[in-house]
C-alpha atoms as a PDB file:
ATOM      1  CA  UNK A   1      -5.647 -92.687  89.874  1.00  0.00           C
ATOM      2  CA  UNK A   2      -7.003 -91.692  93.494  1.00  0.00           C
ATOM      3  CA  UNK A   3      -3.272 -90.761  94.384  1.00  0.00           C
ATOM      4  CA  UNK A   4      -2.187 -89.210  91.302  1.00  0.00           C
ATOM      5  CA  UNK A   5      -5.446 -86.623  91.868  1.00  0.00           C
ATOM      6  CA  UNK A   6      -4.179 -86.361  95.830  1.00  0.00           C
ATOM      7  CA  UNK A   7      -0.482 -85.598  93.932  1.00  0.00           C
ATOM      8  CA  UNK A   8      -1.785 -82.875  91.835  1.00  0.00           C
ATOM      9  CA  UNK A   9      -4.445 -81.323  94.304  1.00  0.00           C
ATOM     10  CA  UNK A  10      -1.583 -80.980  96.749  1.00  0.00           C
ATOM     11  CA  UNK A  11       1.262 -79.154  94.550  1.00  0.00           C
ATOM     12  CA  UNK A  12      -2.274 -76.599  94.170  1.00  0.00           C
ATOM     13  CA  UNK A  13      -2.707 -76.308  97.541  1.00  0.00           C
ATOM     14  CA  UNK A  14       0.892 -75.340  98.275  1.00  0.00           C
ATOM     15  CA  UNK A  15       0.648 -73.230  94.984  1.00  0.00           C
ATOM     16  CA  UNK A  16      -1.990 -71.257  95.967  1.00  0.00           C
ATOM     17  CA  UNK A  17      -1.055 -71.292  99.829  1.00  0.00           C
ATOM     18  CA  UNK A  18       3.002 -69.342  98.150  1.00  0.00           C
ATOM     19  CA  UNK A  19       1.048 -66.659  96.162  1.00  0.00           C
ATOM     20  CA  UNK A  20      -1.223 -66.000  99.013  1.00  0.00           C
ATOM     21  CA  UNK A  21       1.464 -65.679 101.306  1.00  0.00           C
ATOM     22  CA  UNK A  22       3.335 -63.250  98.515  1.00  0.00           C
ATOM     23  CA  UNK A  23      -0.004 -61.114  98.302  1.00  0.00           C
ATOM     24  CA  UNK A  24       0.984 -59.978 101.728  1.00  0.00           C
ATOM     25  CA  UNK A  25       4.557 -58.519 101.022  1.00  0.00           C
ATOM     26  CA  UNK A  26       3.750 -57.812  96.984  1.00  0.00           C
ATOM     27  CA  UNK A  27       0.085 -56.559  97.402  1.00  0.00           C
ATOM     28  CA  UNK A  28      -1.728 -56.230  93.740  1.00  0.00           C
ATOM     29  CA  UNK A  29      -2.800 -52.951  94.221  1.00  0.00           C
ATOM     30  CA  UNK A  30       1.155 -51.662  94.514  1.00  0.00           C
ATOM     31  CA  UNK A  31       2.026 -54.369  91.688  1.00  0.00           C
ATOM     32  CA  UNK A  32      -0.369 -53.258  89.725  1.00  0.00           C
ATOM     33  CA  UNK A  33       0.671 -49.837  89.213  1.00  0.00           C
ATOM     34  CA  UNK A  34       4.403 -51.102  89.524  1.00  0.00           C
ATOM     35  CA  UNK A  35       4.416 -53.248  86.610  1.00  0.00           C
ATOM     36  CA  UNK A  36       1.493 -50.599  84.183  1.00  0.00           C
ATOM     37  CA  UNK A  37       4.747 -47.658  84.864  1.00  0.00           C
ATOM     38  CA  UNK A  38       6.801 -50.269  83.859  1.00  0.00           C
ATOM     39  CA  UNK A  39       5.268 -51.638  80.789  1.00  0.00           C
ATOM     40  CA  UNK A  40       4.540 -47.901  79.588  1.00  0.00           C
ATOM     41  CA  UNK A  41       7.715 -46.731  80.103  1.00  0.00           C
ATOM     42  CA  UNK A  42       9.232 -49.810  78.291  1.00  0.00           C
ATOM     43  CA  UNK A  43       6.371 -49.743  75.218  1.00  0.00           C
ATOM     44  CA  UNK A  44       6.762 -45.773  74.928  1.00  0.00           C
ATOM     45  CA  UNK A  45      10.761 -46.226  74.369  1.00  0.00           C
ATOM     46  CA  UNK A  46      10.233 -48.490  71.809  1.00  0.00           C
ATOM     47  CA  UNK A  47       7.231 -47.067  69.578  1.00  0.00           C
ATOM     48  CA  UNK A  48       8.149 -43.531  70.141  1.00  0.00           C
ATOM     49  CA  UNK A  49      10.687 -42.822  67.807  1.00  0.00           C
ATOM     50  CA  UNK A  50       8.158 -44.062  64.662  1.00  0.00           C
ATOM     51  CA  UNK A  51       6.710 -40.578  65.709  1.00  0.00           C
ATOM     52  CA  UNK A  52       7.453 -37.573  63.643  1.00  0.00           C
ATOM     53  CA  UNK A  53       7.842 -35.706  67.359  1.00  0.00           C
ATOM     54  CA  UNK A  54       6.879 -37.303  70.641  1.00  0.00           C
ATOM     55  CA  UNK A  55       7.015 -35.062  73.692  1.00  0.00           C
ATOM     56  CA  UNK A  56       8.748 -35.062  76.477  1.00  0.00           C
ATOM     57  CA  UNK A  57       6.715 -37.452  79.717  1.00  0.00           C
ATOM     58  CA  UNK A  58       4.291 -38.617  77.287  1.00  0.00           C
ATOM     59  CA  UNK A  59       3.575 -42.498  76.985  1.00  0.00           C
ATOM     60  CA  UNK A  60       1.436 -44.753  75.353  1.00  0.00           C
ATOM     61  CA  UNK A  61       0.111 -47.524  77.577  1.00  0.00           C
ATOM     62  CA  UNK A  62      -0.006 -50.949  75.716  1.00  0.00           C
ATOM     63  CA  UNK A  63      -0.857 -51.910  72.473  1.00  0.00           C
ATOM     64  CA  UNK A  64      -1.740 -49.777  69.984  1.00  0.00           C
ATOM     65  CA  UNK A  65      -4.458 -51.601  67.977  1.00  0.00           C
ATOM     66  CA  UNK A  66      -2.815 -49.910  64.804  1.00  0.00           C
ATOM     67  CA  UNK A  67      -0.196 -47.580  64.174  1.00  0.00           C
ATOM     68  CA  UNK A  68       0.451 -45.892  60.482  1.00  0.00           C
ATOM     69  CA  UNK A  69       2.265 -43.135  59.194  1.00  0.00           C
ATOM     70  CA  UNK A  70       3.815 -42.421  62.531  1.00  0.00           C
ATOM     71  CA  UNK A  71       6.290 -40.182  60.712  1.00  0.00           C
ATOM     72  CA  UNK A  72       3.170 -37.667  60.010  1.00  0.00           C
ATOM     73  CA  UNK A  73       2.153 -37.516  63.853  1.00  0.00           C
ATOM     74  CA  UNK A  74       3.355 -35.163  66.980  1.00  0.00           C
ATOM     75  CA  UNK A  75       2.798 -36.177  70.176  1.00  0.00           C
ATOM     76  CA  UNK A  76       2.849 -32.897  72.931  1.00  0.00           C
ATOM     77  CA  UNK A  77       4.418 -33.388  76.214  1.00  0.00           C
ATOM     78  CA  UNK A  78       2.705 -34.998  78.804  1.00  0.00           C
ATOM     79  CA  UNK A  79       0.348 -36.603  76.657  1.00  0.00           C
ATOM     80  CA  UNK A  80      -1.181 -40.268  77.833  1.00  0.00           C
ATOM     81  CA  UNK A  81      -2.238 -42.464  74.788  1.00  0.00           C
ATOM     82  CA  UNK A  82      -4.571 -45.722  75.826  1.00  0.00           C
ATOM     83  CA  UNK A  83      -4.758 -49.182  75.075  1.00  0.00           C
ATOM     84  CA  UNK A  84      -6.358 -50.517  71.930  1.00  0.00           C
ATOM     85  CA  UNK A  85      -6.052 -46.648  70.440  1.00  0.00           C
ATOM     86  CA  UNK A  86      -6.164 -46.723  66.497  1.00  0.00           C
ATOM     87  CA  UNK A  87      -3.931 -43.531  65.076  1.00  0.00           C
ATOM     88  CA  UNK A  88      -3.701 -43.524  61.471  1.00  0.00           C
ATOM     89  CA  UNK A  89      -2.119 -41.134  59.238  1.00  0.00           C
ATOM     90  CA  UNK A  90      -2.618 -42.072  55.543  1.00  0.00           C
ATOM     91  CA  UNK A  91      -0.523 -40.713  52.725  1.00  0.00           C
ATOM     92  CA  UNK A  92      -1.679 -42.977  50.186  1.00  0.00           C
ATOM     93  CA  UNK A  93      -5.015 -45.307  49.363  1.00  0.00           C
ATOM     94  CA  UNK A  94      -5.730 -47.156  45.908  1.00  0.00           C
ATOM     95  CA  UNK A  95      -3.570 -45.012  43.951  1.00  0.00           C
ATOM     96  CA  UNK A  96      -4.476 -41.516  45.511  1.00  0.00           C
ATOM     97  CA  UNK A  97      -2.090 -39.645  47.399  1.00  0.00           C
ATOM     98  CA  UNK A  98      -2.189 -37.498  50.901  1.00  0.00           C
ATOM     99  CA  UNK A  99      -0.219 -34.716  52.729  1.00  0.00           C
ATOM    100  CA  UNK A 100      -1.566 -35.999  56.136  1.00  0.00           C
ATOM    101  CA  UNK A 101      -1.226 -35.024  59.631  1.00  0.00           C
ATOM    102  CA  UNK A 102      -2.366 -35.399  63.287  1.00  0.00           C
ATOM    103  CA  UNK A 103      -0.900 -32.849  65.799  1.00  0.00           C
ATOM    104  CA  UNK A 104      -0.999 -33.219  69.408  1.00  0.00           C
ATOM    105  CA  UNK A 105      -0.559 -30.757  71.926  1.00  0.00           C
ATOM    106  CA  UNK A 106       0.593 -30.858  75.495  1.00  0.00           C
ATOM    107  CA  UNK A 107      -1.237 -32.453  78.146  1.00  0.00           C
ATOM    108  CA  UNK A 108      -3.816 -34.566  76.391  1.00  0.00           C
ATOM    109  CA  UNK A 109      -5.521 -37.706  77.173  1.00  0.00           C
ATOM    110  CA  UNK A 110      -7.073 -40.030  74.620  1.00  0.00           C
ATOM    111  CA  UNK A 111      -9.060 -42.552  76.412  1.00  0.00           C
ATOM    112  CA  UNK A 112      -8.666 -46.624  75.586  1.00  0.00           C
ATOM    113  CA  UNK A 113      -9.987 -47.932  71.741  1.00  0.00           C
ATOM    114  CA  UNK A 114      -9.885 -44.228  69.975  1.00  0.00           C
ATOM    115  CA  UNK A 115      -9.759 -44.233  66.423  1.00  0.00           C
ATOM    116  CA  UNK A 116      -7.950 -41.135  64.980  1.00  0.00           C
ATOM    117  CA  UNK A 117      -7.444 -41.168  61.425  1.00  0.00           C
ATOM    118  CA  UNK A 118      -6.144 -38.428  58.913  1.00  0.00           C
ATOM    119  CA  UNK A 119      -5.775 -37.939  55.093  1.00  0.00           C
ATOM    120  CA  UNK A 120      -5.758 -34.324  55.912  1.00  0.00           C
ATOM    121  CA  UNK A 121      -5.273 -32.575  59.245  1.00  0.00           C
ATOM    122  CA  UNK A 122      -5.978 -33.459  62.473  1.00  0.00           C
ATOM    123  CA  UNK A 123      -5.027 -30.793  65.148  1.00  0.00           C
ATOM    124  CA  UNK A 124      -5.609 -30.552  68.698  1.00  0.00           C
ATOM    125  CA  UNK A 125      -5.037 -28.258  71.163  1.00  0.00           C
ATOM    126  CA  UNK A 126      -3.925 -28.395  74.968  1.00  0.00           C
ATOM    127  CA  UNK A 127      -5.744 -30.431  77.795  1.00  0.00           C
ATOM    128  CA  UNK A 128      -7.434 -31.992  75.313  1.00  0.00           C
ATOM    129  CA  UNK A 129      -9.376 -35.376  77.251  1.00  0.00           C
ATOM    130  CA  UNK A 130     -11.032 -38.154  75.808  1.00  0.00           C
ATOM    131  CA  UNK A 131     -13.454 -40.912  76.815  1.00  0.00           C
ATOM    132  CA  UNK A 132     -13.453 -44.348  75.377  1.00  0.00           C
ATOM    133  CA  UNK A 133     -13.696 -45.714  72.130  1.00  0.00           C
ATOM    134  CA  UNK A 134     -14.008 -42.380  70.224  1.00  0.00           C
ATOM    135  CA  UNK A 135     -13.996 -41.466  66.769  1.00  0.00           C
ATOM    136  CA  UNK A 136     -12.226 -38.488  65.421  1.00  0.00           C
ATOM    137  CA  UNK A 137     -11.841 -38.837  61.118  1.00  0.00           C
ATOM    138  CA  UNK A 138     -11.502 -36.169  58.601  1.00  0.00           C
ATOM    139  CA  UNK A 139     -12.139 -38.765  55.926  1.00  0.00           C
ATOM    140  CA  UNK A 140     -14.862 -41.193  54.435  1.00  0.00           C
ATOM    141  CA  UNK A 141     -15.095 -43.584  51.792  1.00  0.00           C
ATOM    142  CA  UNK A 142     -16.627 -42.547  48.827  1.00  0.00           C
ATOM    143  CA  UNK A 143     -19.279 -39.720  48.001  1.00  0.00           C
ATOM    144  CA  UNK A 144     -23.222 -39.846  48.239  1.00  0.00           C
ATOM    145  CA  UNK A 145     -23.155 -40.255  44.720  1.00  0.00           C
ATOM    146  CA  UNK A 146     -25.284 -42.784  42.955  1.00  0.00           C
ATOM    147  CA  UNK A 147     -22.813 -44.285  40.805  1.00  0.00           C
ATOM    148  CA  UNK A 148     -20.840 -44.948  43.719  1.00  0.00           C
ATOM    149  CA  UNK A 149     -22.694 -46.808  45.623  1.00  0.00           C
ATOM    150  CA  UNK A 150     -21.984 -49.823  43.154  1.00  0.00           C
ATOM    151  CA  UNK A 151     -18.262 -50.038  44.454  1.00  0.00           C
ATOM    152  CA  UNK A 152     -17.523 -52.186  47.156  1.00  0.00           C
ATOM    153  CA  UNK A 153     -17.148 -49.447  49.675  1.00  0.00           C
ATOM    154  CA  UNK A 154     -13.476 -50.665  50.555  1.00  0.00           C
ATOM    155  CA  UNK A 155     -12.762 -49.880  46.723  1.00  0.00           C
ATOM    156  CA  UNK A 156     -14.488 -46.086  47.047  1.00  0.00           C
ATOM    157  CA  UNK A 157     -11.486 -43.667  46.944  1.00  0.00           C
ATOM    158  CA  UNK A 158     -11.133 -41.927  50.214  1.00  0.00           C
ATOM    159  CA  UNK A 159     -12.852 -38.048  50.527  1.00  0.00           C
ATOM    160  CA  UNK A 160     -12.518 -35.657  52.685  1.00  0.00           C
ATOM    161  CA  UNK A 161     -14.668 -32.266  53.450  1.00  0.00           C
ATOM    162  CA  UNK A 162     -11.220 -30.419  55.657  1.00  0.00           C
ATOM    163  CA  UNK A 163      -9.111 -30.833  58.099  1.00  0.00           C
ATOM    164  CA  UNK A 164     -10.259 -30.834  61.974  1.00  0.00           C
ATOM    165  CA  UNK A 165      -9.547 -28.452  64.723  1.00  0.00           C
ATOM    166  CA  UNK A 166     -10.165 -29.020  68.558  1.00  0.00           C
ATOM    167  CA  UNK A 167      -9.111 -26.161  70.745  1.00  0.00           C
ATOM    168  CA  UNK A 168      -7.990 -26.567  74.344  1.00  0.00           C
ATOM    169  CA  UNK A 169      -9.553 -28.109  77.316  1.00  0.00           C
ATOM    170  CA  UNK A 170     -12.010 -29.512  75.303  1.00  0.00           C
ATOM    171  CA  UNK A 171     -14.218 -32.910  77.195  1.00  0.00           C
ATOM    172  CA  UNK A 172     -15.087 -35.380  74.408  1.00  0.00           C
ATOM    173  CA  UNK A 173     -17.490 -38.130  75.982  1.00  0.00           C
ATOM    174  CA  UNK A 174     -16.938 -41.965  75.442  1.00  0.00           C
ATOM    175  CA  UNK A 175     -18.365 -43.084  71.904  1.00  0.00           C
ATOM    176  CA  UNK A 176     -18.535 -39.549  70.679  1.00  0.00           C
ATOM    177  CA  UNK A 177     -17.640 -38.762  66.672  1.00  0.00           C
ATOM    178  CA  UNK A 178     -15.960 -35.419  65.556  1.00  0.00           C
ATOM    179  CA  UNK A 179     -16.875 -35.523  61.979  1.00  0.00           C
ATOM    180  CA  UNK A 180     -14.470 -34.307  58.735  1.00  0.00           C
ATOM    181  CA  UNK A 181     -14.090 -30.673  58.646  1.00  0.00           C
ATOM    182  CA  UNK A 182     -15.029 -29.406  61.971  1.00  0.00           C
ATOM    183  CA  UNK A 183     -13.694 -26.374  64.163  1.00  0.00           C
ATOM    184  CA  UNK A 184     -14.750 -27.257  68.146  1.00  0.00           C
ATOM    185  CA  UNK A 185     -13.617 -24.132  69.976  1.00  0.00           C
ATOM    186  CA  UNK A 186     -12.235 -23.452  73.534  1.00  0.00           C
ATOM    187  CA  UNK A 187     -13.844 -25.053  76.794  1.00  0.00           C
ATOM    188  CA  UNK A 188     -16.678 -26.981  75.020  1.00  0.00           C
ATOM    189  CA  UNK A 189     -17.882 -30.344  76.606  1.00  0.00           C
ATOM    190  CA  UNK A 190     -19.109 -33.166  73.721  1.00  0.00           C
ATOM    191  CA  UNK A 191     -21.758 -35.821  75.789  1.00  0.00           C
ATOM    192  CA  UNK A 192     -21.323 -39.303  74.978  1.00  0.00           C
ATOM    193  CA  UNK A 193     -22.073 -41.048  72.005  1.00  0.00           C
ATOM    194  CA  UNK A 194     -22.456 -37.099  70.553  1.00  0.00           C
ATOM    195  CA  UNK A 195     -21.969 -37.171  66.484  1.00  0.00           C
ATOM    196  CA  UNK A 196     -20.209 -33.446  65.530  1.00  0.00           C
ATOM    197  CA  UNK A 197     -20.923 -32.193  61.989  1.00  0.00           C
ATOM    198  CA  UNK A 198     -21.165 -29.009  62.514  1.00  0.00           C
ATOM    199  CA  UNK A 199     -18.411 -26.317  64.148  1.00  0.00           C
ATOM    200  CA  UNK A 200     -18.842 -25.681  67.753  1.00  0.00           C
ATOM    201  CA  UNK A 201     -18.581 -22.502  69.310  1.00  0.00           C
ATOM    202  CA  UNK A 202     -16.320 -22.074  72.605  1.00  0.00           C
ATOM    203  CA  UNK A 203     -17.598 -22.664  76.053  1.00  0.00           C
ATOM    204  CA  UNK A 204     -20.768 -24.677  75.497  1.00  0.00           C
ATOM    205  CA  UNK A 205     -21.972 -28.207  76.138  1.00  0.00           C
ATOM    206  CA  UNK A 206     -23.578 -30.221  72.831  1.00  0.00           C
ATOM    207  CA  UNK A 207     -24.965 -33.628  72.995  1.00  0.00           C
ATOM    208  CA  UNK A 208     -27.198 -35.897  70.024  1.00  0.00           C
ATOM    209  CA  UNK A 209     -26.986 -37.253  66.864  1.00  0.00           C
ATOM    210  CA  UNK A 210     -25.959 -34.598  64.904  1.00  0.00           C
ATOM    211  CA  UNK A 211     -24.808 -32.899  68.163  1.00  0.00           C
ATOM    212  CA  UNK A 212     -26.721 -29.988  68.931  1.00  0.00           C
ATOM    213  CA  UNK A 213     -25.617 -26.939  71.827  1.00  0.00           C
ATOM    214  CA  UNK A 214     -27.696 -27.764  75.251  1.00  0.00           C
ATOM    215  CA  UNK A 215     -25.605 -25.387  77.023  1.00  0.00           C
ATOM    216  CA  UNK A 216     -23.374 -22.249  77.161  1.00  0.00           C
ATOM    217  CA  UNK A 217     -21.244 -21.925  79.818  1.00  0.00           C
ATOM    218  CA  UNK A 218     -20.328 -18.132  78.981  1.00  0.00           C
END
């Protein structure tokens, strides 16, 4: 038993002594970005053409946490999609049916865990960057409706108040949620964990729950 332990604790040793001694001529920091352009380039080839357009140097780094209707969504050029991003497109739900679609433009970033999702439209403009895990939906289930509220709300037929627009070089802050129905004009900066409702003049900062303008920039 004593020797079989020596055995095994010795093939760890000489393990960990060859990827030690690799570090030095492979060192993670190069790897690391080696093997993330490498895995993008590779996932992006593959997923892309389920898009209706995907733009030139745009990629999607690894895995989308769900993709549907892909043939109602443009990607711009240059666009970066994160991890774990949820893009949904839906053309039909219990019965009803949808003319959906989410439009990219060129240039945006939409941070890691984003949930996008569209019975409607979905547009946004150029330099366009996201933080984390943010919500942008031009749809709910159901209506504040009493008689509604005794359906299992994954039953409630899907509603939506209009489309959404997001103009260019717009900041949306990790956790934020663009609501159905809203215009966000040029330049404007959403804080974190901000809930839109409302449309949002250009140039200004807005930050709460609903958001709320705490700044104008012009």
């Amino acid at each position: 038993m004593a020797l079989m332990k020596f055995f095994f604790e010795t093939i760890r040793f000489c393990i960990r002594g060859f990827v030690y001694a690799l570090s030095f001529l492979f060192p993670y920091s190069r790897m690391s970005l080696f093997w993330r352009r490498i895995t993008v380039f590779l996932y992006t080839s593959w997923i892309a053409r389920d898009f209706k357009h995907f733009g030139k140097n745009s990629g999607v780094i690894p895995f989308f946490s769900l993709l549907q209707g892909g043939q109602y969504i443009s990607i711009g050029n240059r666009c970066t999609i994160g991890a774990g991003v949820e893009l949904t497109a839906w053309d039909s739900y219990q019965g009803q049916k949808f003319c959906p679609e989410i439009v990219f433009g060129d240039n945006c970033s939409i941070g890691e865990g984003a949930h996008i999702t569209a019975v409607t439209s979905i547009r946004l403009g150029n330099n366009v960057l996201t933080g984390k895990r943010i919500l942008i939906t031009d749809n709910s289930h159901g209506v504040l409706e009493e008689g509604m509220l005794d359906v299992p709300p994954i039953l409630r037929p899907l509603n939506s108040k209009g489309g959404i627009t997001i103009e260019d070089n717009v900041w949306i802050g990790e956790k934020a949620s663009i609501m159905p129905g809203v215009h966000i004009g040029k330049g404007v900066i959403i804080a974190c964990n901000a809930v839109v409702t409302k449309d949002i003049p250009p140039y200004c900062v807005v930050a709460g729950v609903p958001a709320k303008i705490v700044k104008k920039l012009r």
